[in-house]
C-alpha atoms as a PDB file:
ATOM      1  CA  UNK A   1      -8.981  22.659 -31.957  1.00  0.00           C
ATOM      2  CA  UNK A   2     -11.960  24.006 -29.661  1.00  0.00           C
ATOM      3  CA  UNK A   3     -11.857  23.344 -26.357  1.00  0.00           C
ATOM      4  CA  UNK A   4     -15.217  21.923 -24.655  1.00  0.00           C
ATOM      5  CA  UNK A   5     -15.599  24.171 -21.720  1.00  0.00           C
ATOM      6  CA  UNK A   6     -15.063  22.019 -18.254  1.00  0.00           C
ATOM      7  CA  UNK A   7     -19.000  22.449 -17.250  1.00  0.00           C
ATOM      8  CA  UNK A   8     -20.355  21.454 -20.303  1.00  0.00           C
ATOM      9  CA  UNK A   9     -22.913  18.600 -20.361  1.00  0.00           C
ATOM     10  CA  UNK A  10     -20.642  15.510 -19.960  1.00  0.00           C
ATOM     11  CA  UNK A  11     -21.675  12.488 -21.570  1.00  0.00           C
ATOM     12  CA  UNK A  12     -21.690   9.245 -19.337  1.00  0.00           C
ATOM     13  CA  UNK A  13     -21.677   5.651 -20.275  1.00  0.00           C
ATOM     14  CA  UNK A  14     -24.866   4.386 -22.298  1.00  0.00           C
ATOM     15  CA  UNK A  15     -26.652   6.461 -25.581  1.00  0.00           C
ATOM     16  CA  UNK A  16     -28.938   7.457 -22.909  1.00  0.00           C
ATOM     17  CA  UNK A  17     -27.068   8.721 -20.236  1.00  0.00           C
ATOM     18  CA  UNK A  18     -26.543  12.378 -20.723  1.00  0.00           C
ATOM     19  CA  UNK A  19     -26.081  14.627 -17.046  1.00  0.00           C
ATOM     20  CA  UNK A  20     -24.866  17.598 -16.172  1.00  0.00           C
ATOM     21  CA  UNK A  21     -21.804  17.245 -14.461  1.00  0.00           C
ATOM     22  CA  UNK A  22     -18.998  18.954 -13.251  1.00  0.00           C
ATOM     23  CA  UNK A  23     -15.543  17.270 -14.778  1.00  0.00           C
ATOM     24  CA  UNK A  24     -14.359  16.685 -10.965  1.00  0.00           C
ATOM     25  CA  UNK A  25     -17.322  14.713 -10.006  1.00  0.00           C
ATOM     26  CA  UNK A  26     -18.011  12.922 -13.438  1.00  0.00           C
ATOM     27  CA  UNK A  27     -16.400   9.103 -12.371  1.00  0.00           C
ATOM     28  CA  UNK A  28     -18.007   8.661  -8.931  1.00  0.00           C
ATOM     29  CA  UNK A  29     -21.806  10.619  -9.585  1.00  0.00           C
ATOM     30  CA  UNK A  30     -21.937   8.366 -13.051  1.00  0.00           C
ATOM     31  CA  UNK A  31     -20.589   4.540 -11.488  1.00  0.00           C
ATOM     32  CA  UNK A  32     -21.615   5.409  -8.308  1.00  0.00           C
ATOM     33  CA  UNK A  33     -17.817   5.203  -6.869  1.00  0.00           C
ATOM     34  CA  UNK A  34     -17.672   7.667  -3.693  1.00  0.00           C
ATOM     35  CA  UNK A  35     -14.004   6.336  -2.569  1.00  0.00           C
ATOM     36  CA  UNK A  36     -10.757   6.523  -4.206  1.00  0.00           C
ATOM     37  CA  UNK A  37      -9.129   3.305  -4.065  1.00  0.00           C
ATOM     38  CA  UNK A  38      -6.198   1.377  -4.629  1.00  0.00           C
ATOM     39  CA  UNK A  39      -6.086  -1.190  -7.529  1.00  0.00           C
ATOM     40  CA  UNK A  40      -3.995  -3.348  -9.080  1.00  0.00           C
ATOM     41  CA  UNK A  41      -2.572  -4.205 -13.041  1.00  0.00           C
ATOM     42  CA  UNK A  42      -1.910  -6.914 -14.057  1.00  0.00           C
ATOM     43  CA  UNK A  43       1.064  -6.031 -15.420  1.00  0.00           C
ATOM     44  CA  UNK A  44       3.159  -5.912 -11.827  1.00  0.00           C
ATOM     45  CA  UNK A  45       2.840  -9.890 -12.597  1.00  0.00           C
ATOM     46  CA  UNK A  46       5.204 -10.814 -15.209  1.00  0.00           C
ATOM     47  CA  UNK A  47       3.728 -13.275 -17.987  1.00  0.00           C
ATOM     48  CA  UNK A  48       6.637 -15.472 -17.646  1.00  0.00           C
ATOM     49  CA  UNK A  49       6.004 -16.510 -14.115  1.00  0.00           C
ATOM     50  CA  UNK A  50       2.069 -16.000 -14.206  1.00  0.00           C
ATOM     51  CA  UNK A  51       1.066 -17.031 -18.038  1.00  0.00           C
ATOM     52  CA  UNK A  52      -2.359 -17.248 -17.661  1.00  0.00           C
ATOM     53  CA  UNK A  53      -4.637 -14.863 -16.638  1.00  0.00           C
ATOM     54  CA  UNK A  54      -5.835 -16.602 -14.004  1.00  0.00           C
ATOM     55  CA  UNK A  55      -2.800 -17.074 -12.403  1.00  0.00           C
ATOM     56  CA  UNK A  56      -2.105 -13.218 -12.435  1.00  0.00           C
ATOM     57  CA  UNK A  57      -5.664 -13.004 -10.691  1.00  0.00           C
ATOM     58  CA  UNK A  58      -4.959 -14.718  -8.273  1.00  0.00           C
ATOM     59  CA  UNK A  59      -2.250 -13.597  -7.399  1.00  0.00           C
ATOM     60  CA  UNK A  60      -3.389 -10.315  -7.090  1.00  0.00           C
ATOM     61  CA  UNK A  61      -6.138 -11.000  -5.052  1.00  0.00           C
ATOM     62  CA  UNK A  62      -3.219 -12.822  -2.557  1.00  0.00           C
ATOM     63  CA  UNK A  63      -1.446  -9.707  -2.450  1.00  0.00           C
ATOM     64  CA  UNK A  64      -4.825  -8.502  -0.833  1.00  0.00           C
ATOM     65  CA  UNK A  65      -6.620  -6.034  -3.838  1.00  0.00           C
ATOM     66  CA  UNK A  66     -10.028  -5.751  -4.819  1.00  0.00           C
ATOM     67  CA  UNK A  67      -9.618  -4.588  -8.366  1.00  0.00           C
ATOM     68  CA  UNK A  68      -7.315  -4.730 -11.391  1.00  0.00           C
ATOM     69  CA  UNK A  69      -6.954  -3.739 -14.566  1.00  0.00           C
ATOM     70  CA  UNK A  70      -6.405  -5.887 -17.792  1.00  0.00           C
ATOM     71  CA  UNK A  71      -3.376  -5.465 -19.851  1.00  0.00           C
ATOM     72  CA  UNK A  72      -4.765  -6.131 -23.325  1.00  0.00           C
ATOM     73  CA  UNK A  73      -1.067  -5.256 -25.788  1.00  0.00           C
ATOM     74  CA  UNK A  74      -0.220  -6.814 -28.817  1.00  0.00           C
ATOM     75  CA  UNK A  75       2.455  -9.070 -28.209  1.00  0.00           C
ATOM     76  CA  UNK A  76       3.349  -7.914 -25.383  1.00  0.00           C
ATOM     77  CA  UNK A  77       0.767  -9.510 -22.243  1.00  0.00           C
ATOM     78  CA  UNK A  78      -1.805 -12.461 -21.922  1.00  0.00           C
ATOM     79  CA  UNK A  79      -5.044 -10.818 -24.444  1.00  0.00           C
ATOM     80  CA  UNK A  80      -4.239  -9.871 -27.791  1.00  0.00           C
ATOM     81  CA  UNK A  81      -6.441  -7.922 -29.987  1.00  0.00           C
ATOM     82  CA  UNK A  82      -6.174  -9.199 -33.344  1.00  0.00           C
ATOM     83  CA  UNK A  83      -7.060 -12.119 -31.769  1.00  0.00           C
ATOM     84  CA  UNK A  84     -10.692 -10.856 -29.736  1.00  0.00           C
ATOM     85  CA  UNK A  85     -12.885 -10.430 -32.866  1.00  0.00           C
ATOM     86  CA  UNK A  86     -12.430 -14.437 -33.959  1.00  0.00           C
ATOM     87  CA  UNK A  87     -12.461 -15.498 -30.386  1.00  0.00           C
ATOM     88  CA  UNK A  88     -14.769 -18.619 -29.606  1.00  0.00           C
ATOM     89  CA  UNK A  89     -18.113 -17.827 -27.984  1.00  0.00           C
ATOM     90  CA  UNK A  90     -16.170 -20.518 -25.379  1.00  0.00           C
ATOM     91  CA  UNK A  91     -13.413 -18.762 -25.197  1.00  0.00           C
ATOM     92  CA  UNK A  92     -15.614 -15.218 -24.158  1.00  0.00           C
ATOM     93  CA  UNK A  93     -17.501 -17.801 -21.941  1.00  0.00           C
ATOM     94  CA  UNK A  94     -14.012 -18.948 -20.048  1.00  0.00           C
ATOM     95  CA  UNK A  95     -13.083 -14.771 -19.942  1.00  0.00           C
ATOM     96  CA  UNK A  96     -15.797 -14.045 -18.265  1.00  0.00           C
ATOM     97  CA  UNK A  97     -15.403 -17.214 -15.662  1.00  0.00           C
ATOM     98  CA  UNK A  98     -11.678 -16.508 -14.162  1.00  0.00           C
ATOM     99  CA  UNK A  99     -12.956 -12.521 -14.130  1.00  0.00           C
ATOM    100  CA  UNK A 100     -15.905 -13.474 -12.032  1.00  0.00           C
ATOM    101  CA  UNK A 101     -14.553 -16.229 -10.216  1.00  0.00           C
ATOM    102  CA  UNK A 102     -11.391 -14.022  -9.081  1.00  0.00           C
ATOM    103  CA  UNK A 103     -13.436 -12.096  -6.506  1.00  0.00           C
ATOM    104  CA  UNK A 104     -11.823  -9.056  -7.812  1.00  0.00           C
ATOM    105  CA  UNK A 105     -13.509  -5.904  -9.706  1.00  0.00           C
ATOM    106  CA  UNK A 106     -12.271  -5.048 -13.495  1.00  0.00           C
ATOM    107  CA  UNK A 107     -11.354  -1.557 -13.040  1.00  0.00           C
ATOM    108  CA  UNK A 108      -9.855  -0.988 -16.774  1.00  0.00           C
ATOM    109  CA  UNK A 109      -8.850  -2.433 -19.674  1.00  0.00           C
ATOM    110  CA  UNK A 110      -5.714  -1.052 -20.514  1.00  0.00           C
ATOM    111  CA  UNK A 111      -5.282  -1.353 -24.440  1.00  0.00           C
ATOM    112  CA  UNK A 112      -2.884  -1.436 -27.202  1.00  0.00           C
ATOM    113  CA  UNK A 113      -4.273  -3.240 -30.353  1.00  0.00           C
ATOM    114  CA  UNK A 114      -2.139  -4.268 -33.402  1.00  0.00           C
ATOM    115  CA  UNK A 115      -2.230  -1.094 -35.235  1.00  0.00           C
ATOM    116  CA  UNK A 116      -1.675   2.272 -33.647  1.00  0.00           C
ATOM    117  CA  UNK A 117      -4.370   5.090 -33.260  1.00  0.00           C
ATOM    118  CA  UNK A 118      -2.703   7.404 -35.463  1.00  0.00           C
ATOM    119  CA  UNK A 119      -1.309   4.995 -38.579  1.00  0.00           C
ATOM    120  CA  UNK A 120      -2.503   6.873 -41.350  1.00  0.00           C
ATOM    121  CA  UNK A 121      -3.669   4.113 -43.420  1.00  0.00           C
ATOM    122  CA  UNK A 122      -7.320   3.500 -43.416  1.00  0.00           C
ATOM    123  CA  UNK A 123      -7.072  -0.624 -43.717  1.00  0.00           C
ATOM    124  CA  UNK A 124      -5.494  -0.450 -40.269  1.00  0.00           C
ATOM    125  CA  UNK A 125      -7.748   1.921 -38.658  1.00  0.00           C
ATOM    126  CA  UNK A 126     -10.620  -0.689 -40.022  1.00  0.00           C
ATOM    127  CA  UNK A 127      -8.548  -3.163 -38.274  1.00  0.00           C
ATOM    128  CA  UNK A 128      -8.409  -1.197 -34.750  1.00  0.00           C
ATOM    129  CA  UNK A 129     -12.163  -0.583 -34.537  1.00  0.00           C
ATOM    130  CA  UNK A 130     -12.555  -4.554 -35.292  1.00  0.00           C
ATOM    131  CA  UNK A 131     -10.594  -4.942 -31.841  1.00  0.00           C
ATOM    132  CA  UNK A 132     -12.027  -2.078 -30.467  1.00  0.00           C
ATOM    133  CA  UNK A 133     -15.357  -3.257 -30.524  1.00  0.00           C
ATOM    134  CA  UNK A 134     -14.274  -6.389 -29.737  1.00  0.00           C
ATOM    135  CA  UNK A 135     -12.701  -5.256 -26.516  1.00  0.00           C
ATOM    136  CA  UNK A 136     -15.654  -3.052 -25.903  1.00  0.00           C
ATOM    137  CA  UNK A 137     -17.621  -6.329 -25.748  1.00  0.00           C
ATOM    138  CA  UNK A 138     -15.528  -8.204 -23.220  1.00  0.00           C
ATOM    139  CA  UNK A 139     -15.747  -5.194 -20.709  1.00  0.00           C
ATOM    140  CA  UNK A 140     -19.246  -5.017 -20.986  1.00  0.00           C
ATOM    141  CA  UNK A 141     -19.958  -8.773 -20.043  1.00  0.00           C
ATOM    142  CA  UNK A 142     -17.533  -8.410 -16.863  1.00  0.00           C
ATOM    143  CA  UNK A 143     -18.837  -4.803 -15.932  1.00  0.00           C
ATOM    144  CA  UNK A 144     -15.283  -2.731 -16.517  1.00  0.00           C
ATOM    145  CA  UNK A 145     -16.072   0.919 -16.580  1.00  0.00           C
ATOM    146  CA  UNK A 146     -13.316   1.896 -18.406  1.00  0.00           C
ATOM    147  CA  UNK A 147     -11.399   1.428 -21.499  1.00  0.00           C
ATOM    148  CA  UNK A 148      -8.332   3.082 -22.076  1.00  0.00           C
ATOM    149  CA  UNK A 149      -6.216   3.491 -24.929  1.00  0.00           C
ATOM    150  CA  UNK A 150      -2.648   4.743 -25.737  1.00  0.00           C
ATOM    151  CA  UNK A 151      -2.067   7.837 -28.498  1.00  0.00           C
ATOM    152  CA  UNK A 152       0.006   6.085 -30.758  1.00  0.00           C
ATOM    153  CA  UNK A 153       3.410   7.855 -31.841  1.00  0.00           C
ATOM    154  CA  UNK A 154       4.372  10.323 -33.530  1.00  0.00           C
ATOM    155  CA  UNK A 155       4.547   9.943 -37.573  1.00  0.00           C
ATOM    156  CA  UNK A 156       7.931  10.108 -39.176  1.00  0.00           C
ATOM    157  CA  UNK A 157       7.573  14.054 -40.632  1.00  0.00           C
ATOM    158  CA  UNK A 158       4.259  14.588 -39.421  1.00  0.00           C
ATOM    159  CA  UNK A 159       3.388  18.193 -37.669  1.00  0.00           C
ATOM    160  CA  UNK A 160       1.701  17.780 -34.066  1.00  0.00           C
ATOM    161  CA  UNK A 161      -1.370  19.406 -35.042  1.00  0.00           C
ATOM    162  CA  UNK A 162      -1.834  16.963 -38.176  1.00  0.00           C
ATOM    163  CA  UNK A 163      -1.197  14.194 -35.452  1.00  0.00           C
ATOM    164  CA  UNK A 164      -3.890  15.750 -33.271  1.00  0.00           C
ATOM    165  CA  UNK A 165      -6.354  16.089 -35.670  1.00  0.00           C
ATOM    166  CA  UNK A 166      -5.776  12.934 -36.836  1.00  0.00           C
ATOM    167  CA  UNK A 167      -6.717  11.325 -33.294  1.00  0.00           C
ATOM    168  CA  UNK A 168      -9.574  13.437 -32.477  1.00  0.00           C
ATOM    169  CA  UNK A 169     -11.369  12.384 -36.089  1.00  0.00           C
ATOM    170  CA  UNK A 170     -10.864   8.976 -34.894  1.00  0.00           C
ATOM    171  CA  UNK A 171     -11.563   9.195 -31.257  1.00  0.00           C
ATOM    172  CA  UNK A 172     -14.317  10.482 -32.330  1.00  0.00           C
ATOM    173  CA  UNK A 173     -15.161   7.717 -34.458  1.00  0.00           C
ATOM    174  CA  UNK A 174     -14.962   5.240 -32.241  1.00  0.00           C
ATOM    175  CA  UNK A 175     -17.066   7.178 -29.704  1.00  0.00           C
ATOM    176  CA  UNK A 176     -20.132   6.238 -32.354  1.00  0.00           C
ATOM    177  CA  UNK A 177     -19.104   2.459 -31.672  1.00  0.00           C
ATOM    178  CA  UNK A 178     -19.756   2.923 -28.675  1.00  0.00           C
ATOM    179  CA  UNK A 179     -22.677   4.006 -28.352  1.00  0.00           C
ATOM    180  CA  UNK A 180     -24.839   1.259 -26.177  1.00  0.00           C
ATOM    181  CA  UNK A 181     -21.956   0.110 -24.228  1.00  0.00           C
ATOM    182  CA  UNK A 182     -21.356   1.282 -20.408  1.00  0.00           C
ATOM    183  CA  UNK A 183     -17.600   1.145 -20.392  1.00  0.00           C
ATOM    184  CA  UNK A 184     -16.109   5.378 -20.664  1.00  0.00           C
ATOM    185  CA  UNK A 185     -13.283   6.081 -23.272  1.00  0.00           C
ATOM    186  CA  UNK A 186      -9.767   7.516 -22.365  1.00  0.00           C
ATOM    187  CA  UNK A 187      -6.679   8.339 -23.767  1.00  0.00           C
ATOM    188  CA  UNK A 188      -3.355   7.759 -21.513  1.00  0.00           C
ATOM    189  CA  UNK A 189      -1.046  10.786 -21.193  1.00  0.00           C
ATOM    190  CA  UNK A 190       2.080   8.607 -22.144  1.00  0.00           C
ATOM    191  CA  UNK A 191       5.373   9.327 -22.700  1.00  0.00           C
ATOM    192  CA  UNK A 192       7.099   9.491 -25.855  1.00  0.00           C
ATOM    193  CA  UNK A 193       4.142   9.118 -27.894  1.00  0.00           C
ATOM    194  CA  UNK A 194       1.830  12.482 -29.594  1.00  0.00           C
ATOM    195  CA  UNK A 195       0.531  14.100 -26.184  1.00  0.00           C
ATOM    196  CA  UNK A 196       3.384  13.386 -24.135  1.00  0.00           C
ATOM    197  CA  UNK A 197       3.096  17.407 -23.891  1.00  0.00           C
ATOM    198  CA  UNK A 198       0.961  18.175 -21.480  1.00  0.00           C
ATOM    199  CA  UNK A 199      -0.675  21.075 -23.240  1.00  0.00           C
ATOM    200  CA  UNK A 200      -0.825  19.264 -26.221  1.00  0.00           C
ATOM    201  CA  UNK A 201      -2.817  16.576 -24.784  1.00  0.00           C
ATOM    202  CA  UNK A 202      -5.151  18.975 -22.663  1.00  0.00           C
ATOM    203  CA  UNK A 203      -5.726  20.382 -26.142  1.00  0.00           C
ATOM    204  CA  UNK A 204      -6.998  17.090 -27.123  1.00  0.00           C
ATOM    205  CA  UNK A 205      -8.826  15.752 -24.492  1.00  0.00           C
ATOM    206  CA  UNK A 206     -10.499  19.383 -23.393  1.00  0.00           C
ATOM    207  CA  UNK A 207     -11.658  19.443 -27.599  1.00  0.00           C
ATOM    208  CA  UNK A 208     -13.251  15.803 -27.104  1.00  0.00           C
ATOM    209  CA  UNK A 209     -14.415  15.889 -23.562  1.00  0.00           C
ATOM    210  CA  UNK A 210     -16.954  14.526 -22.660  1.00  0.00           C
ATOM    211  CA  UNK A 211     -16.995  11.612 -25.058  1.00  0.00           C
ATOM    212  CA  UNK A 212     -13.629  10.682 -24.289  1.00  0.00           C
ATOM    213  CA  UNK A 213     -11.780  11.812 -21.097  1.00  0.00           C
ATOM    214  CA  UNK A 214      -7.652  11.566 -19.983  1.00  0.00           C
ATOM    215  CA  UNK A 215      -5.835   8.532 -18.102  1.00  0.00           C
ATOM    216  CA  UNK A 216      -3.229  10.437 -16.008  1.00  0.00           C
ATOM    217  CA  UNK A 217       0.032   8.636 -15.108  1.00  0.00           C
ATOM    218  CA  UNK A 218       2.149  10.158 -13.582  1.00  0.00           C
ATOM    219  CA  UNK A 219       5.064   8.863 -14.400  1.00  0.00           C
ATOM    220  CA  UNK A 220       5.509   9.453 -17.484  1.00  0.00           C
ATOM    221  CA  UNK A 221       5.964  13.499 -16.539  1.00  0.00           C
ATOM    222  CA  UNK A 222       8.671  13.401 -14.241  1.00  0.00           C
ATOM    223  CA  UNK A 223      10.167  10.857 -16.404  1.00  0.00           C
ATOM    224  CA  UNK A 224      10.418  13.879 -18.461  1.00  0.00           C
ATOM    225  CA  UNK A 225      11.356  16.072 -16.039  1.00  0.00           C
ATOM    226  CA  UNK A 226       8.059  17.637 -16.367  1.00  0.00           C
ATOM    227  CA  UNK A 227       6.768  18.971 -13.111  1.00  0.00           C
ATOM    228  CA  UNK A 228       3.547  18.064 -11.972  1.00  0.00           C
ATOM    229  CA  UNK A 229       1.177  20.904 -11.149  1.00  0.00           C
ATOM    230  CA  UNK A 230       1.930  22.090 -14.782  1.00  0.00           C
ATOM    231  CA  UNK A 231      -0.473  18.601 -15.427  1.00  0.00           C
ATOM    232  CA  UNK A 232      -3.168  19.384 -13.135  1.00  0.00           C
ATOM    233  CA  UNK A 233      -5.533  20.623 -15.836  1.00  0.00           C
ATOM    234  CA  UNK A 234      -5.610  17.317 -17.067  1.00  0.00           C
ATOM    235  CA  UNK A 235      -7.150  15.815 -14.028  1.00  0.00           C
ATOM    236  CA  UNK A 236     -10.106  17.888 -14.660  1.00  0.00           C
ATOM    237  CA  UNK A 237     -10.673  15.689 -17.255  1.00  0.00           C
ATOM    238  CA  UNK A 238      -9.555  12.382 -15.545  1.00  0.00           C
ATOM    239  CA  UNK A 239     -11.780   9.147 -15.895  1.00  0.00           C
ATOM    240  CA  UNK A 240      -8.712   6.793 -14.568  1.00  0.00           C
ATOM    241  CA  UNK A 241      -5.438   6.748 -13.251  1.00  0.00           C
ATOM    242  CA  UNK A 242      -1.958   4.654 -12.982  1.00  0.00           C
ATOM    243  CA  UNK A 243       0.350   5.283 -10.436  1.00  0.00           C
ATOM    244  CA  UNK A 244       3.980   3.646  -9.966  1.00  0.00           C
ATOM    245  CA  UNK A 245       7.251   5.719  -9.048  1.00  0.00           C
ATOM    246  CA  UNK A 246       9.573   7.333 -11.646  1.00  0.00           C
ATOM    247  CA  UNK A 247      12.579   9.485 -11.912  1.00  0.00           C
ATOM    248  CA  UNK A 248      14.070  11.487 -14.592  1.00  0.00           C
ATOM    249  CA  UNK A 249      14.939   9.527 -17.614  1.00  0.00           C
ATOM    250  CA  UNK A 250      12.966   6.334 -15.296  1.00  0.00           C
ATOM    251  CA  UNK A 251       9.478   5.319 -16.192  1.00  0.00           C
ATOM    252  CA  UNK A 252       9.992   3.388 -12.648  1.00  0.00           C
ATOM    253  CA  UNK A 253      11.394   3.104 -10.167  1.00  0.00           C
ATOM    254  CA  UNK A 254      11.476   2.276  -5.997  1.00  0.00           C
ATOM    255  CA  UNK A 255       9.064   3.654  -4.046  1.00  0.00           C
ATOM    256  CA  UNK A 256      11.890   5.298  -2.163  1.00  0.00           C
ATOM    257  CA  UNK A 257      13.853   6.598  -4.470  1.00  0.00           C
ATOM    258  CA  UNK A 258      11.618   7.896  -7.206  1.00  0.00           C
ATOM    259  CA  UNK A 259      10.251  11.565  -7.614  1.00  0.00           C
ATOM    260  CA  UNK A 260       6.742  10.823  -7.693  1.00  0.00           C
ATOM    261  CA  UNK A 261       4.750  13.380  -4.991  1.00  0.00           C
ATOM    262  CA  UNK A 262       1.901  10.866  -4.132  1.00  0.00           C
ATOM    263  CA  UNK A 263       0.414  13.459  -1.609  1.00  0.00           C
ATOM    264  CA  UNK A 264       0.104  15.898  -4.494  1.00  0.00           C
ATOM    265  CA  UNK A 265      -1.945  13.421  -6.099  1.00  0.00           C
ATOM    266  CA  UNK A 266      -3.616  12.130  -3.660  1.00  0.00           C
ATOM    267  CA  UNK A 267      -4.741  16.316  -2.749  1.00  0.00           C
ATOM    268  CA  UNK A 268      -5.211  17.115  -5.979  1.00  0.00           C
ATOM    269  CA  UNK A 269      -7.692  14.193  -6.969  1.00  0.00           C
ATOM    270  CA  UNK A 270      -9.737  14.247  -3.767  1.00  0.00           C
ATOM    271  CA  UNK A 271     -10.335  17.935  -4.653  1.00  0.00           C
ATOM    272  CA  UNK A 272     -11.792  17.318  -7.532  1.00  0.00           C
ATOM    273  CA  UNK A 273     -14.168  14.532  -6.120  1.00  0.00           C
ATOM    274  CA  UNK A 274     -12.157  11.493  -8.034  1.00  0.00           C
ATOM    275  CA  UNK A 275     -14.018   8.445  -6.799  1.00  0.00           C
ATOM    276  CA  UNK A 276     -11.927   5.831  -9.092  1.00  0.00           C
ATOM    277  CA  UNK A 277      -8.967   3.262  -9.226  1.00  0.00           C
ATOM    278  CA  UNK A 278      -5.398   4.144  -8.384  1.00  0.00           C
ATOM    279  CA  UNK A 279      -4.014   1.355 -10.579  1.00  0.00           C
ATOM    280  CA  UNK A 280      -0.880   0.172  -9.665  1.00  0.00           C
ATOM    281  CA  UNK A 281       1.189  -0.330 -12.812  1.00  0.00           C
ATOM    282  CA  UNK A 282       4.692  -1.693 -12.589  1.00  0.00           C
ATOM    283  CA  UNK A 283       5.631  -4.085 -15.394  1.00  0.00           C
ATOM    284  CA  UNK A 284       8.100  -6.653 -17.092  1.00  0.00           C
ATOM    285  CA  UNK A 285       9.412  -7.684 -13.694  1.00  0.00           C
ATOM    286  CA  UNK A 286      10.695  -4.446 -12.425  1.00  0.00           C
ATOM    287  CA  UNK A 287       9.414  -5.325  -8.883  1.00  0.00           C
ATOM    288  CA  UNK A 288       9.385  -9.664  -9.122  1.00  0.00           C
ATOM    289  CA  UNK A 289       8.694  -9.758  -5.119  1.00  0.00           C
ATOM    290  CA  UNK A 290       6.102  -7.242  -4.941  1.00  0.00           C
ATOM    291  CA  UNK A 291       7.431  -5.875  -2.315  1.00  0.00           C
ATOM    292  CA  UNK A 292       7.372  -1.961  -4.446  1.00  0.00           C
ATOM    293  CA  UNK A 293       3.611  -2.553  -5.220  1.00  0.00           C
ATOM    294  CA  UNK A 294       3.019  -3.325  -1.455  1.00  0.00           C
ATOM    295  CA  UNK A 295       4.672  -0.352  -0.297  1.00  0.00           C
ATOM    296  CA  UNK A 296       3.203   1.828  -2.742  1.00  0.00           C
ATOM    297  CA  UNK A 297      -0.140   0.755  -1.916  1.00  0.00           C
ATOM    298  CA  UNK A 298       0.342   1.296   2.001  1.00  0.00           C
ATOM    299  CA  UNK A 299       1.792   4.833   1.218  1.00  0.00           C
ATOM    300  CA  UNK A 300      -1.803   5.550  -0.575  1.00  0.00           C
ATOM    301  CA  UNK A 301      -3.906   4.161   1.660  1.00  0.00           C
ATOM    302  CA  UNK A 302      -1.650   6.250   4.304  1.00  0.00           C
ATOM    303  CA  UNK A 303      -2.873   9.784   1.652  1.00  0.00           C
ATOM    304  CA  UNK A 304      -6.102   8.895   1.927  1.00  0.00           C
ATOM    305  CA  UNK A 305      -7.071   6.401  -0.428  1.00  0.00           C
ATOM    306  CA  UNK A 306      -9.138   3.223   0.405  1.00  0.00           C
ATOM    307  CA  UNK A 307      -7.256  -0.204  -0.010  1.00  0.00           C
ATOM    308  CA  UNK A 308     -10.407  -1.404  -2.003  1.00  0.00           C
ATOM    309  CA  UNK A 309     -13.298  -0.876  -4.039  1.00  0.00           C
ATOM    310  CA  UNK A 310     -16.504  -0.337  -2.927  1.00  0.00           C
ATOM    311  CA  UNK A 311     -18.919  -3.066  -3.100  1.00  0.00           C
ATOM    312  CA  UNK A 312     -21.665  -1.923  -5.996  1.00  0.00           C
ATOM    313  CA  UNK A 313     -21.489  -4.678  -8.514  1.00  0.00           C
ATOM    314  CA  UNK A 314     -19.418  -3.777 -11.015  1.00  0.00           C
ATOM    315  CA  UNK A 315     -18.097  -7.177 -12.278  1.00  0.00           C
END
């Protein structure tokens, strides 16, 4: 796969938004963003004690953030795909109400429709880009500037570079739906799926950027033992990022006791001008008082990082 050179032209947004810009300044020069800031998922805000999506709003704004991201995952959280492209124009309308009536920014959309990225069968693939488009819609009416998608697993007895190819045809594919639509495209580095390699999923990303760029998560490396400078390639190529602590064989864990380094992070985005969210991302009740998500957040503000947005009309 050919590798799109860092300083290419990088494509931004809307059909007619093509700029020349560096991979390290790309999210704040295109939305504007000049701070690095701390946001919240909805996620850390179980659906059993929070079942609507309202209710997870507001409690995130009462733990004091300015942003969040949506969990949209089959079966899993409070949106589901398959459902989005028969929704109601009512039901869009009530969406857009508890977003804008939440006082908090949309920062992603963090997706997982019913059918993986890289099922090989074509009737399924029809089916993503139904929900794709569909999600692509949603963000668009509440001003998220990013949607970002997960890699899909690997195929019983398929080679990594068919499962490569595979996802760059398609990421490429969708790229054409969304052409007209503000919200960027990104892939999450995620753990036991086809670019939980690092290199592999540079390989990717580098080969698609600047149509589609990398969500970096840390913690699905050192879950992996994986060290984290061997990574920092990929935040060349950055458009958003989760953070919540890990440890080997972990994909969380306490704030104190995990093996994230959060001032590595922190260093390593600022250097390369990242002007986005710092989504905080723990999930299915790992931390039910908050009390991990709180002291996360105080620890990046501490590095550097501002404890909200900025103000510039994004939802």
């Amino acid at each position: 796969m050919k590798r799109a050179r860092p300083r290419d032209a990088a494509w931004i947004g809307s059909k007619n938004c093509f700029k020349r810009f560096k991979p390290k300044t790309l999210f704040s020069q295109c939305l504007g963003l000049k701070t690095m800031y701390v946001g919240c998922s909805c996620l850390v805000c179980s659906k059993r004690k929070y079942p609507t999506l309202r209710e997870a709003l507001r409690k995130i704004k009462e733990l004091g953030f300015g942003a969040f991201d949506l969990d949209a995952f089959e079966g899993w959280q409070r949106i589901n795909p398959s459902e989005l492209p028969s929704v109601s124009e009512a039901w869009v309308r009530r969406f857009v109400e508890e977003v804008q009536s939440s006082g908090l920014k949309a920062s992603s959309f963090n997706c997982s429709p019913s059918k993986e990225l890289t099922d090989p069968d074509d009737g399924a693939f029809e089916r993503y880009k139904a929900e794709f488009l569909a999600l692509l819609e949603l963000a668009e009416k509440v001003g998220c500037p990013n949607i970002t998608l997960q890699p899909g697993a690997f195929a019983e007895g398929s080679r990594p570079e068919e499962i490569l190819e595979t996802l760059s045809a398609r990421l490429l594919e969708l790229c054409e739906l969304k052409e007209g639509y503000s919200a960027s495209v990104s892939l999450e580095g995620h753990a036991n799926t086809a670019i939980e390699n690092p290199k592999l999923a540079l390989d990717l990303v580098s080969g698609l950027w600047p149509l589609v760029g990398f969500t970096y998560d840390p913690s699905h490396f050192v879950m992996k033992s994986i060290a984290l400078p061997e990574t920092e390639k990929l935040l060349d190529y950055t458009l958003h990022v989760h953070v919540r602590n890990a440890s080997f064989g972990k994909m969380q864990d306490e704030v104190a006791r995990g093996e994230v380094d959060f001032k590595w992070l922190v260093k390593a985005l600022r250097s390369r001008g990242y002007g986005g969210a710092l989504a905080i991302e723990y999930f299915d009740d790992f931390d039910s008082d908050f009390s991990n998500v709180l002291e996360l957040r105080e620890l990046l503000v501490k590095l550097g990082a501002s404890a909200l947005p900025p103000r510039i009309g994004l939802a």
